[in-house]
N, C-alpha and C. Protein backbone atom coordinates (compact mmCIF):
# COMPACT_ATOMS: atom_id res chain seq x y z
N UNK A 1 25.10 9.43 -27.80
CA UNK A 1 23.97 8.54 -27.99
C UNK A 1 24.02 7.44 -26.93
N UNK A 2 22.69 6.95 -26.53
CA UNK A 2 22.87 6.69 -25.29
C UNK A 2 22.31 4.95 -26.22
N UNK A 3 22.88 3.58 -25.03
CA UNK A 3 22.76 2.48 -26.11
C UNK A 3 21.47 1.86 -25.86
N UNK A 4 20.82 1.13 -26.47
CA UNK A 4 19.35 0.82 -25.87
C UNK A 4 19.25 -0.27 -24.55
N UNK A 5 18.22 0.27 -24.06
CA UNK A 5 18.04 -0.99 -23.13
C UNK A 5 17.89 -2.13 -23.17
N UNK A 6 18.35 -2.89 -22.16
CA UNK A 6 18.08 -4.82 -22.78
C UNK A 6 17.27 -5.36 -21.63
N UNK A 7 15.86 -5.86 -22.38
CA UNK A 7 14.79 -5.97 -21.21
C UNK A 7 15.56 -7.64 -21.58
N UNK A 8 15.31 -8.59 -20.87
CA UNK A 8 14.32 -9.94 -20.58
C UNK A 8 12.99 -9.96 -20.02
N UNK A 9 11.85 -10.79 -21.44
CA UNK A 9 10.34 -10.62 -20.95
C UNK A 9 10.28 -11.65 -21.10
N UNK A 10 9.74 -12.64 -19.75
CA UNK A 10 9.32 -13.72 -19.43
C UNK A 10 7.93 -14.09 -19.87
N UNK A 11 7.28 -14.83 -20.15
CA UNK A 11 5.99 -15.22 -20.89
C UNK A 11 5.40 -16.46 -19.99
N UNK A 12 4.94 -16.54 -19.22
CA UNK A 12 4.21 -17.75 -18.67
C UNK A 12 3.54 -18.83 -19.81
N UNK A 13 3.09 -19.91 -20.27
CA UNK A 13 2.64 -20.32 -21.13
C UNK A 13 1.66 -21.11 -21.04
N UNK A 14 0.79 -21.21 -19.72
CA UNK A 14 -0.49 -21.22 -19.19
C UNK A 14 -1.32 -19.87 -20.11
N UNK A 15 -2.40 -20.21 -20.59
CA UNK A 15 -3.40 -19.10 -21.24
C UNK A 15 -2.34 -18.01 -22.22
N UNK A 16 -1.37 -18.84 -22.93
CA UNK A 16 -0.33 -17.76 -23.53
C UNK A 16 -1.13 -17.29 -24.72
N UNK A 17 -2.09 -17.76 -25.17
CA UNK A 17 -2.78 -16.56 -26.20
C UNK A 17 -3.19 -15.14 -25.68
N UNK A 18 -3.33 -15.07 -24.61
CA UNK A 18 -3.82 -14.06 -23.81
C UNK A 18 -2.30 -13.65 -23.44
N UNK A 19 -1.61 -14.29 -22.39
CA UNK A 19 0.08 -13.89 -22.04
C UNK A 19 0.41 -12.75 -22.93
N UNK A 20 0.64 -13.22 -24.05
CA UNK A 20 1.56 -12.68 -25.48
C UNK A 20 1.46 -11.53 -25.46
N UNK A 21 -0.28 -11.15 -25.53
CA UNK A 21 -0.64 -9.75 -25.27
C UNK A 21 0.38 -8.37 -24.86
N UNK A 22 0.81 -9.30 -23.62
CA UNK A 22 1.45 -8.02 -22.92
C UNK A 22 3.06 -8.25 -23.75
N UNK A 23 3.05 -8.51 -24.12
CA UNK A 23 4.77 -8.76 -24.81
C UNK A 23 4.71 -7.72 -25.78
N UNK A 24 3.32 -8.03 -26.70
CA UNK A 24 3.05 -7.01 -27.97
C UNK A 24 2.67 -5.46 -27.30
N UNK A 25 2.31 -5.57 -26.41
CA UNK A 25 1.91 -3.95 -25.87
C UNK A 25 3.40 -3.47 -25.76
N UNK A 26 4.22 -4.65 -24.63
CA UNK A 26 5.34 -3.84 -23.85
C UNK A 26 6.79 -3.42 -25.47
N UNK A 27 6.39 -3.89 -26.44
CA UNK A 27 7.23 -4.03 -27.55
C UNK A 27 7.19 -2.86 -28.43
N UNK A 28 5.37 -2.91 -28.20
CA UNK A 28 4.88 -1.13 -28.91
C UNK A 28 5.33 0.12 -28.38
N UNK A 29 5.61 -0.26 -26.80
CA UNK A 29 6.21 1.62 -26.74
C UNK A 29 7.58 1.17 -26.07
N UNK A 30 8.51 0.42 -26.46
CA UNK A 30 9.93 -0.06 -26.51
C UNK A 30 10.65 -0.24 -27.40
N UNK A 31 10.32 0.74 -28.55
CA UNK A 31 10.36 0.18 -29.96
C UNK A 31 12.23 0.07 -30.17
N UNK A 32 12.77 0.44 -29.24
CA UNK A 32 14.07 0.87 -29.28
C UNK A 32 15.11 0.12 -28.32
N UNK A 33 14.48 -0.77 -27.36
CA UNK A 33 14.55 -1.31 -26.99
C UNK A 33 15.16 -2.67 -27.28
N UNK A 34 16.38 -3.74 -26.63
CA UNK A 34 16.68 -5.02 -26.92
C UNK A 34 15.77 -5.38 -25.97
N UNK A 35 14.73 -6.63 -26.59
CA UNK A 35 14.28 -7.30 -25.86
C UNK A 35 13.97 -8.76 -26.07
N UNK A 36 14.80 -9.82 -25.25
CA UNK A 36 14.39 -10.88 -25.52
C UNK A 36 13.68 -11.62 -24.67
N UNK A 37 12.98 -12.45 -25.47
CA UNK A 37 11.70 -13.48 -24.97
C UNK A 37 12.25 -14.80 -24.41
N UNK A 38 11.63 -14.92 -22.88
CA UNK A 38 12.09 -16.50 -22.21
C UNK A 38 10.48 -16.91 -22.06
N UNK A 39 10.47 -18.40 -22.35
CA UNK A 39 8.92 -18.98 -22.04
C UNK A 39 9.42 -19.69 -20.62
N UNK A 40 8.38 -19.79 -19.48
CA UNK A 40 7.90 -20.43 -18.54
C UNK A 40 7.06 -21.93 -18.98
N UNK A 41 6.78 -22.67 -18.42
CA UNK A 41 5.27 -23.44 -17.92
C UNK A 41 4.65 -22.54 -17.80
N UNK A 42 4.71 -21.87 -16.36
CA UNK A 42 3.70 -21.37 -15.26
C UNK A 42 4.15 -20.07 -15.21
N UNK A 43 3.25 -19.64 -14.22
CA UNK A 43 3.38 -18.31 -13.74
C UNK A 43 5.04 -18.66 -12.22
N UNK A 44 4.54 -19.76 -11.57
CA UNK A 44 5.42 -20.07 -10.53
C UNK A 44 6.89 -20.69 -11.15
N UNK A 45 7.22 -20.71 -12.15
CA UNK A 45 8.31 -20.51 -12.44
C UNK A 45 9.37 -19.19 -12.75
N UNK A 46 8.68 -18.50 -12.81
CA UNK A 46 8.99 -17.22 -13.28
C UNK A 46 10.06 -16.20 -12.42
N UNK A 47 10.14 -16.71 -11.04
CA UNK A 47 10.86 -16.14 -9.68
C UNK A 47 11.99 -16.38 -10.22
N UNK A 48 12.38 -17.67 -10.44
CA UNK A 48 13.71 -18.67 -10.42
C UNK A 48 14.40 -18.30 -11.65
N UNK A 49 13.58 -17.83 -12.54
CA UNK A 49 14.50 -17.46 -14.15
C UNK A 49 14.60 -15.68 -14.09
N UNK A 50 13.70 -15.09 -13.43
CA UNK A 50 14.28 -13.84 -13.69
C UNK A 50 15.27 -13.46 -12.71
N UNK A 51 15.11 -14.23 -11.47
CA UNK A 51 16.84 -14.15 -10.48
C UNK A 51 17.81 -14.79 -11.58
N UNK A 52 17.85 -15.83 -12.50
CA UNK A 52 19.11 -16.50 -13.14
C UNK A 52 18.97 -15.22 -14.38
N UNK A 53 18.11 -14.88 -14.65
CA UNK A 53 18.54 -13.77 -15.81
C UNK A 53 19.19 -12.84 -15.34
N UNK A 54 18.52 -12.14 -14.06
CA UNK A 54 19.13 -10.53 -13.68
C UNK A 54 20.83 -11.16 -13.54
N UNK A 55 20.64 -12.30 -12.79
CA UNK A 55 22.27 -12.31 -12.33
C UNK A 55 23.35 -12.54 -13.28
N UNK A 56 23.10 -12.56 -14.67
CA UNK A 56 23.86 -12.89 -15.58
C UNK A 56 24.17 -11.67 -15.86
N UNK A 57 23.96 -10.47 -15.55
CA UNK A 57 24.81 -9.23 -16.18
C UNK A 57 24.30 -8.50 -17.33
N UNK A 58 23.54 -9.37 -17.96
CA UNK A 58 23.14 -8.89 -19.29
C UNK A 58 22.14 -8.20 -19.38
N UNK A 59 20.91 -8.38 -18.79
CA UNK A 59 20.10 -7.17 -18.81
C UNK A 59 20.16 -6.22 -17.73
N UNK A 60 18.94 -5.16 -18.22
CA UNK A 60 19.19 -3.62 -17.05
C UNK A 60 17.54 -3.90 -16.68
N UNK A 61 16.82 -5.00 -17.37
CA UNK A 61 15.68 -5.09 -16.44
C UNK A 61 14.85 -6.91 -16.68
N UNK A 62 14.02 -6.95 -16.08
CA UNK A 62 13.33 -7.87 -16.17
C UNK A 62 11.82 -8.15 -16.02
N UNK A 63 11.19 -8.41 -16.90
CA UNK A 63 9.75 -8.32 -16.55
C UNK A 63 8.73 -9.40 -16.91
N UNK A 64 7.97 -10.09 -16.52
CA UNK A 64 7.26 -11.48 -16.30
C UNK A 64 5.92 -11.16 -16.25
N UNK A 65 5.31 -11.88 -17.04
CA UNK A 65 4.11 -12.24 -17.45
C UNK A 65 3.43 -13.23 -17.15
N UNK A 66 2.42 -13.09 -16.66
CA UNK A 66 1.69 -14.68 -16.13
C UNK A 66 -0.48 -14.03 -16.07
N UNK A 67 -1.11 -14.90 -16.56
CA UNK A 67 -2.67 -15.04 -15.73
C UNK A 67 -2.71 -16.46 -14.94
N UNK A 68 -2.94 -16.05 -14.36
CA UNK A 68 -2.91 -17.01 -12.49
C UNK A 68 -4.71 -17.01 -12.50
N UNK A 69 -5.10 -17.95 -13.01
CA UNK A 69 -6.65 -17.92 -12.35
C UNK A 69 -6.79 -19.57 -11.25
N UNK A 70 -8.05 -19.10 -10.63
CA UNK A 70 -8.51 -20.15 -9.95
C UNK A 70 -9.26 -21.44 -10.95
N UNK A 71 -8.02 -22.37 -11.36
CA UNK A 71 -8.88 -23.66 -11.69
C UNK A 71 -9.38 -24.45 -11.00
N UNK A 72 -9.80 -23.82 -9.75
CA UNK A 72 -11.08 -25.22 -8.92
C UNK A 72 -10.28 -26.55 -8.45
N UNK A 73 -9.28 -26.30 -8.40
CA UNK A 73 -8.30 -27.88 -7.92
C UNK A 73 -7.49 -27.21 -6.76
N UNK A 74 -6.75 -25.83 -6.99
CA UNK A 74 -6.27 -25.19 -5.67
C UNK A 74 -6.35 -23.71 -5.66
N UNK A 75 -5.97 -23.06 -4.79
CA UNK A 75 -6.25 -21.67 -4.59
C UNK A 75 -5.43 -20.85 -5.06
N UNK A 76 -5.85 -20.39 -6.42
CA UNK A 76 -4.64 -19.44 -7.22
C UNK A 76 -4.16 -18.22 -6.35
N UNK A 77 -4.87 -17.81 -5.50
CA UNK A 77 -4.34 -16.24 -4.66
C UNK A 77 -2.68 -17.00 -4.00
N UNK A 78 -2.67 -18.40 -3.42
CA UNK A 78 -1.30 -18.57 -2.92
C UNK A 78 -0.46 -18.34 -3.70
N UNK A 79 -0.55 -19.00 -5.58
CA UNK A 79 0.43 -18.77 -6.54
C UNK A 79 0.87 -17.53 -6.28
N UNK A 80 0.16 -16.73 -7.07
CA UNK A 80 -0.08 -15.53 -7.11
C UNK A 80 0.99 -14.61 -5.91
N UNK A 81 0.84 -14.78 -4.81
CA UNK A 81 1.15 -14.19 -3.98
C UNK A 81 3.19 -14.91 -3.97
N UNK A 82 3.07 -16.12 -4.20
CA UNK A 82 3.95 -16.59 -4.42
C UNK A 82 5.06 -16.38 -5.36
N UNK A 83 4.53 -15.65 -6.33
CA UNK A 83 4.91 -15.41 -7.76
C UNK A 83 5.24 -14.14 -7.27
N UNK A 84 4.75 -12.71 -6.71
CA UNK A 84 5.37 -11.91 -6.72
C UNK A 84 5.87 -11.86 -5.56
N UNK A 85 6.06 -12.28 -4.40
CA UNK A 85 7.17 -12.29 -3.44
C UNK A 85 8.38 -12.56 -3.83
N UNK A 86 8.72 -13.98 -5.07
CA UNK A 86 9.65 -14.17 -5.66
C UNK A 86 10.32 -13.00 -6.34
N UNK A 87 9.26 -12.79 -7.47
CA UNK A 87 9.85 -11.81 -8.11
C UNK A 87 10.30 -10.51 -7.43
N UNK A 88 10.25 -9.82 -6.66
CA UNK A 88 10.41 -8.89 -5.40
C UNK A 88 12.24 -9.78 -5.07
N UNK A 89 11.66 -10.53 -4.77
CA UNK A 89 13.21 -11.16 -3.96
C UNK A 89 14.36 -10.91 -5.05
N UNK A 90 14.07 -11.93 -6.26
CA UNK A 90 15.57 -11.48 -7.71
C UNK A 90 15.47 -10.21 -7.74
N UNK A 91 14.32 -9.38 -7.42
CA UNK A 91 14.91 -7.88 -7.74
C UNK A 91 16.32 -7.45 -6.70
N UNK A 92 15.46 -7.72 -5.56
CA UNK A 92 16.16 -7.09 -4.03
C UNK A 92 17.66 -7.75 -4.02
N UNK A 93 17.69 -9.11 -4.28
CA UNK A 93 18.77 -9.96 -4.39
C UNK A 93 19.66 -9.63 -5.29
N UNK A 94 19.36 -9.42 -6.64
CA UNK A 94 20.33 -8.92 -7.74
C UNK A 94 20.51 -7.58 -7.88
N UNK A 95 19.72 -6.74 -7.20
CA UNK A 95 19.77 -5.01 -7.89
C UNK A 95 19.31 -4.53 -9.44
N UNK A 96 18.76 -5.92 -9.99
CA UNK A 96 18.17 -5.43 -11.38
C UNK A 96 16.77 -5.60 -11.29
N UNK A 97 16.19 -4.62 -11.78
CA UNK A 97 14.55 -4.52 -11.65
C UNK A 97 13.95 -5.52 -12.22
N UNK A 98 12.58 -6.09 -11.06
CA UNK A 98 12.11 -7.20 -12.02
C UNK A 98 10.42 -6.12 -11.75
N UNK A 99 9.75 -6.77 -13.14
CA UNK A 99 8.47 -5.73 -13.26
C UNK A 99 7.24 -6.87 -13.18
N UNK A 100 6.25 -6.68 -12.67
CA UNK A 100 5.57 -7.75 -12.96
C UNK A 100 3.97 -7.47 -13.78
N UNK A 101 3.94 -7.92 -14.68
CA UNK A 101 2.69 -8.19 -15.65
C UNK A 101 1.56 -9.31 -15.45
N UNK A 102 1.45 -9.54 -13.99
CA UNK A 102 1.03 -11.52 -13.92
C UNK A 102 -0.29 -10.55 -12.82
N UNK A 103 -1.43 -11.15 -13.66
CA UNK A 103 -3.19 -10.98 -13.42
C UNK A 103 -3.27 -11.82 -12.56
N UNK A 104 -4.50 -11.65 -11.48
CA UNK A 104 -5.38 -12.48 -11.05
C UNK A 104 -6.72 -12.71 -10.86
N UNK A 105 -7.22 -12.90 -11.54
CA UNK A 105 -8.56 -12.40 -11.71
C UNK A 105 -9.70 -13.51 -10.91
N UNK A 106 -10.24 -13.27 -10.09
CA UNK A 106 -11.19 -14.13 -9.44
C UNK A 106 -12.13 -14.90 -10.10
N UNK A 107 -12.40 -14.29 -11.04
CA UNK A 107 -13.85 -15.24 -12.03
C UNK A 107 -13.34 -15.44 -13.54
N UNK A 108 -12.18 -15.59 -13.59
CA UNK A 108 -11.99 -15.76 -15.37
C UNK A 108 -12.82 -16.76 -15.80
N UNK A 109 -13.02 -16.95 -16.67
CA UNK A 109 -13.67 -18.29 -17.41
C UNK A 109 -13.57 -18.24 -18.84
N UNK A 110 -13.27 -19.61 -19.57
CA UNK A 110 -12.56 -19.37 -21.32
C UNK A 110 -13.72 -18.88 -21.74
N UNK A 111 -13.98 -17.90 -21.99
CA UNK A 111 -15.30 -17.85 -22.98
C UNK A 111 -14.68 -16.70 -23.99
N UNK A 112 -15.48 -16.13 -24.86
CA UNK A 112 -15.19 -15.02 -25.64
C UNK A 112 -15.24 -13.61 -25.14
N UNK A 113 -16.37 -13.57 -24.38
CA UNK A 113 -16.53 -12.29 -23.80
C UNK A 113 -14.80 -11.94 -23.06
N UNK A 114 -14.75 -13.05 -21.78
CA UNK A 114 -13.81 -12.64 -21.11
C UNK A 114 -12.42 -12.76 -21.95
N UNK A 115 -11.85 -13.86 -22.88
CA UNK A 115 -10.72 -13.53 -23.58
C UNK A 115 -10.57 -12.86 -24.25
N UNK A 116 -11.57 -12.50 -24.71
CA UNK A 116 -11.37 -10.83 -25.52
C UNK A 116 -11.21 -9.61 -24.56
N UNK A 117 -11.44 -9.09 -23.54
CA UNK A 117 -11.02 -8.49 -22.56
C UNK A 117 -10.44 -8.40 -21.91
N UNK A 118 -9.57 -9.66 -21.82
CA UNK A 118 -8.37 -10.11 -20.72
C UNK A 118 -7.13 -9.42 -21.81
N UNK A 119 -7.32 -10.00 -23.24
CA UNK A 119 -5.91 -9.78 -24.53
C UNK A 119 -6.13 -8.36 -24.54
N UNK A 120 -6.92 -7.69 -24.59
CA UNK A 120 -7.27 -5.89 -24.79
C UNK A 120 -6.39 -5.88 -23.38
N UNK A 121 -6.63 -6.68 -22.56
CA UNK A 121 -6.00 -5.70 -20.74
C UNK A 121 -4.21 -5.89 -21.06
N UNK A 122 -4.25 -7.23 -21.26
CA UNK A 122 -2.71 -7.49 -21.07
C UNK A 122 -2.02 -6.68 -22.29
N UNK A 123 -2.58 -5.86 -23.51
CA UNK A 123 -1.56 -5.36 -24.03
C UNK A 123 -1.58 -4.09 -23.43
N UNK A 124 -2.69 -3.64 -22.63
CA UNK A 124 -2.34 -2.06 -22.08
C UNK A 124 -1.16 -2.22 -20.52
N UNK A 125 -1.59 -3.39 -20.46
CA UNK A 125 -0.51 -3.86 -19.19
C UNK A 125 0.56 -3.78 -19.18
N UNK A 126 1.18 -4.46 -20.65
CA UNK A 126 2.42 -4.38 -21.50
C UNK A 126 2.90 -3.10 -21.62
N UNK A 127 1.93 -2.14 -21.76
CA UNK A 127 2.55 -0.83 -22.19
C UNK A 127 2.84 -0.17 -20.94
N UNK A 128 2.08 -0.30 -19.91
CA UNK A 128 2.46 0.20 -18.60
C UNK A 128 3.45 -0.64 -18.07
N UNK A 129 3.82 -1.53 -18.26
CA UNK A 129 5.07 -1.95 -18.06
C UNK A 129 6.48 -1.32 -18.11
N UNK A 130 6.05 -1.11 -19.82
CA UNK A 130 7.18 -0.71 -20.23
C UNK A 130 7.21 1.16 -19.78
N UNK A 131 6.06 1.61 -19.30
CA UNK A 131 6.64 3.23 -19.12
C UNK A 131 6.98 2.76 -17.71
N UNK A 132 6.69 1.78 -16.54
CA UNK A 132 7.75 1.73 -15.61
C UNK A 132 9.12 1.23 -15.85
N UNK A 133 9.26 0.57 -16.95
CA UNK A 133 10.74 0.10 -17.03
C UNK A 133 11.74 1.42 -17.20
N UNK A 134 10.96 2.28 -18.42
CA UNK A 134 11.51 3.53 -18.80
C UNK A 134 11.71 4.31 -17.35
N UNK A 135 10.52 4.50 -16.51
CA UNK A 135 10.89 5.56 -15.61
C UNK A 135 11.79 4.94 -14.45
N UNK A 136 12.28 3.77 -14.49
CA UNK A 136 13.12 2.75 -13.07
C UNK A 136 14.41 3.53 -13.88
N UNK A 137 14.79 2.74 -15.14
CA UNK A 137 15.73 3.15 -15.32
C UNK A 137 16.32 4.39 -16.27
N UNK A 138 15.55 5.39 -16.01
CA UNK A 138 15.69 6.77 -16.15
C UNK A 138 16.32 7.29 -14.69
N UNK A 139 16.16 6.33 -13.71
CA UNK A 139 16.70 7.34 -12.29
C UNK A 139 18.16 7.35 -12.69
């Protein structure tokens, strides 16, 4: 018997009613899975804790959650771009997979239409997450 995997899933906590989403997707087809939950602020925190997670030994993966929209004060595509170069780097740097779940969507806006479509996306996101976590560390 083989022992279960131990994710760390990062949660941004910008728009975390929507975030969560993907936690509950990636949880539904991980059912077997150890997985524990770290909260962020931001999406741009998220580089710096999944390099201090991978490097602790304890998990076999890592995966981060964030919606990065444009609030009209600065240009979310830099976050964004920022956020997964990081995350790319704790992977490359530690050798433990980091996965990323973090949206960017050009026109979000709070309304109903779109948060009801964003929480439907991020739990199918969640679940595709988790069949790349399965197939990384199936090699």
């Amino acid at each position: 018997m083989t022992k279960p995997a131990k994710i760390a899933f990062i949660k941004a906590r910008w728009h975390a009613d929507i975030v969560d989403r993907a936690y509950e997707g990636f949880l539904a087809e991980m059912p077997d899975a150890e997985v524990k939950p770290f909260d962020v602020p931001g999406a741009f925190e998220m580089p710096f804790l999944a390099k201090k997670l991978a490097e602790t030994g304890e998990f076999d993966a890592v995966v981060a959650a964030a919606l990065v929209v444009d609030g009209g004060i600065y240009r979310h595509d830099f976050v964004a771009a920022a956020v997964v170069d990081g995350l790319m780097r704790a992977q490359m740097d530690t050798g433990v997979p980091v996965f990323s779940v973090s949206l960017t969507p050009h026109h979000y806006q709070e309304t109903a239409e779109h948060e009801t479509f964003y929480k439907a996306h991020f739990v199918k996101k969640g679940a595709e997450a988790a069949g790349a976590v399965k197939s990384v560390l199936a090699m």
